[in-house]
Protein backbone atom coordinates (compact mmCIF):
# COMPACT_ATOMS: atom_id res chain seq x y z
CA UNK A 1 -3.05 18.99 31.11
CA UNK A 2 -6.12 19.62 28.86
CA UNK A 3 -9.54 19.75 30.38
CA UNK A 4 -10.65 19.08 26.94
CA UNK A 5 -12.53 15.47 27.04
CA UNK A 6 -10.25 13.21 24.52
CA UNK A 7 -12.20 11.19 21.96
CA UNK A 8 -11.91 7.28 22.44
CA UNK A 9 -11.92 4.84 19.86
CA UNK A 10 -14.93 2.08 19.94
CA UNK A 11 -16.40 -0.87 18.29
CA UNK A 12 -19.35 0.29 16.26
CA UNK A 13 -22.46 -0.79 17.71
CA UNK A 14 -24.76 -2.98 15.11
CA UNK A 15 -26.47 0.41 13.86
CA UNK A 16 -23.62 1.46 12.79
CA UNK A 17 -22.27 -1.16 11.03
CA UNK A 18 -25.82 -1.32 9.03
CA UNK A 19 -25.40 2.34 8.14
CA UNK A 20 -22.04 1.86 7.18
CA UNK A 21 -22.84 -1.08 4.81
CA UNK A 22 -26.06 0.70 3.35
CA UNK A 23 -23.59 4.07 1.89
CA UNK A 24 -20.69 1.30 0.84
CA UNK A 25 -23.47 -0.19 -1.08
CA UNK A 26 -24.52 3.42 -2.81
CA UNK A 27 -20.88 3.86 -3.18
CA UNK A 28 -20.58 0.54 -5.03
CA UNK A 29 -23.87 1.33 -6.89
CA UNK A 30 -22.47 4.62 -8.28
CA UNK A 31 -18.20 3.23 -8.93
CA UNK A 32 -18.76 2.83 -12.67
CA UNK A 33 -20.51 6.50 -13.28
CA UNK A 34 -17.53 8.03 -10.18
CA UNK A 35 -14.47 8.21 -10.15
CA UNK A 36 -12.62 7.25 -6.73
CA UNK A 37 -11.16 10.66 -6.58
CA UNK A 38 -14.89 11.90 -7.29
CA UNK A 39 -16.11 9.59 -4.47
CA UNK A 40 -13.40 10.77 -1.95
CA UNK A 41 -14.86 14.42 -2.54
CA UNK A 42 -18.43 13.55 -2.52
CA UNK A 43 -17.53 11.78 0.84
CA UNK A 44 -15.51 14.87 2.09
CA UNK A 45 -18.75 16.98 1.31
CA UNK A 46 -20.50 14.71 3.35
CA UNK A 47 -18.47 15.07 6.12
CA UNK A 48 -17.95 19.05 6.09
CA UNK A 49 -21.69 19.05 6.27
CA UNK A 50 -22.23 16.42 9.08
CA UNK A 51 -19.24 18.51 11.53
CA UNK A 52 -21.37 21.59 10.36
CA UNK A 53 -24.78 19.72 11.79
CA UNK A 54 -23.23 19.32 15.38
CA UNK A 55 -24.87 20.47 18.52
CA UNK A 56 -22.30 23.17 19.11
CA UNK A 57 -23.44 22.85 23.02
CA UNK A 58 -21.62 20.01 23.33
CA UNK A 59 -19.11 19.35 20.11
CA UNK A 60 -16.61 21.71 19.71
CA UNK A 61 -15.36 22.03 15.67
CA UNK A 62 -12.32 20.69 17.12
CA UNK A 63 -13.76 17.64 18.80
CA UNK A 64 -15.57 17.13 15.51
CA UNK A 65 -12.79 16.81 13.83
CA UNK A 66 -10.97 14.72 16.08
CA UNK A 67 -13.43 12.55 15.48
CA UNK A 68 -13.08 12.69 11.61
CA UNK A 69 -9.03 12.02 11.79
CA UNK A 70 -9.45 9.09 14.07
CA UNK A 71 -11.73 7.48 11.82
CA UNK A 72 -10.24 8.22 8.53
CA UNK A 73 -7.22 6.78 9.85
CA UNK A 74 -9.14 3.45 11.46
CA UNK A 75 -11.27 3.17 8.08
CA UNK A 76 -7.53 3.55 6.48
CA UNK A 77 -5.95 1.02 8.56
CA UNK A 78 -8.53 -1.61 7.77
CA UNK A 79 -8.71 -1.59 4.57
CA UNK A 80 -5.41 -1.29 4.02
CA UNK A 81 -5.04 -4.71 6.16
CA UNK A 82 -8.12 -6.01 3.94
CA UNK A 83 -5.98 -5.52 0.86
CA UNK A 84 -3.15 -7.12 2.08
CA UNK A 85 -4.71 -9.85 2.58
CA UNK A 86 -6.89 -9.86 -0.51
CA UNK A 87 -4.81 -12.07 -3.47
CA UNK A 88 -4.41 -10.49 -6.81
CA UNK A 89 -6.68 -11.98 -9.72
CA UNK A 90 -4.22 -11.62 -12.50
């Protein structure tokens, strides 16, 4: 068994859901001068740069990027459901 402390999955608190509407909103402010493949690597960037800014004290690169699966596949899973869901308009 690992002594390694596993990452758990949680609701995002209020703050996050704010920050997480304010970049969909410069995503969707940018989507006719990007491409989604363009926004997927701008994203990516992001990311590489945000594991990079970790307190190494206490986040691992690993744990970091446990982190970044988990919620790549979460963010997939839900808005894969959304479009399910979502009727066609033509």
């Amino acid at each position: 068994m690992s002594n390694k402390p596993r990452v758990r999955s949680k609701l995002a608190k209020p703050a996050q859901e704010v920050a997480f509407q304010d970049l969909l909103g410069l995503l969707h402010k940018r989507q006719a001068d990007v491409t989604a493949e363009e926004m997927l690597a701008i994203a990516s960037n992001i990311v590489g740069k945000l594991v990079a800014l970790q307190d190494q004290r206490y986040m691992t690169p690993a744990m970091a990027m446990e982190i970044v699966a988990l919620n790549v596949e979460n963010g997939n899973s839900q808005y894969t459901s959304l479009l399910m869901e979502t009727k066609g308009t033509s």
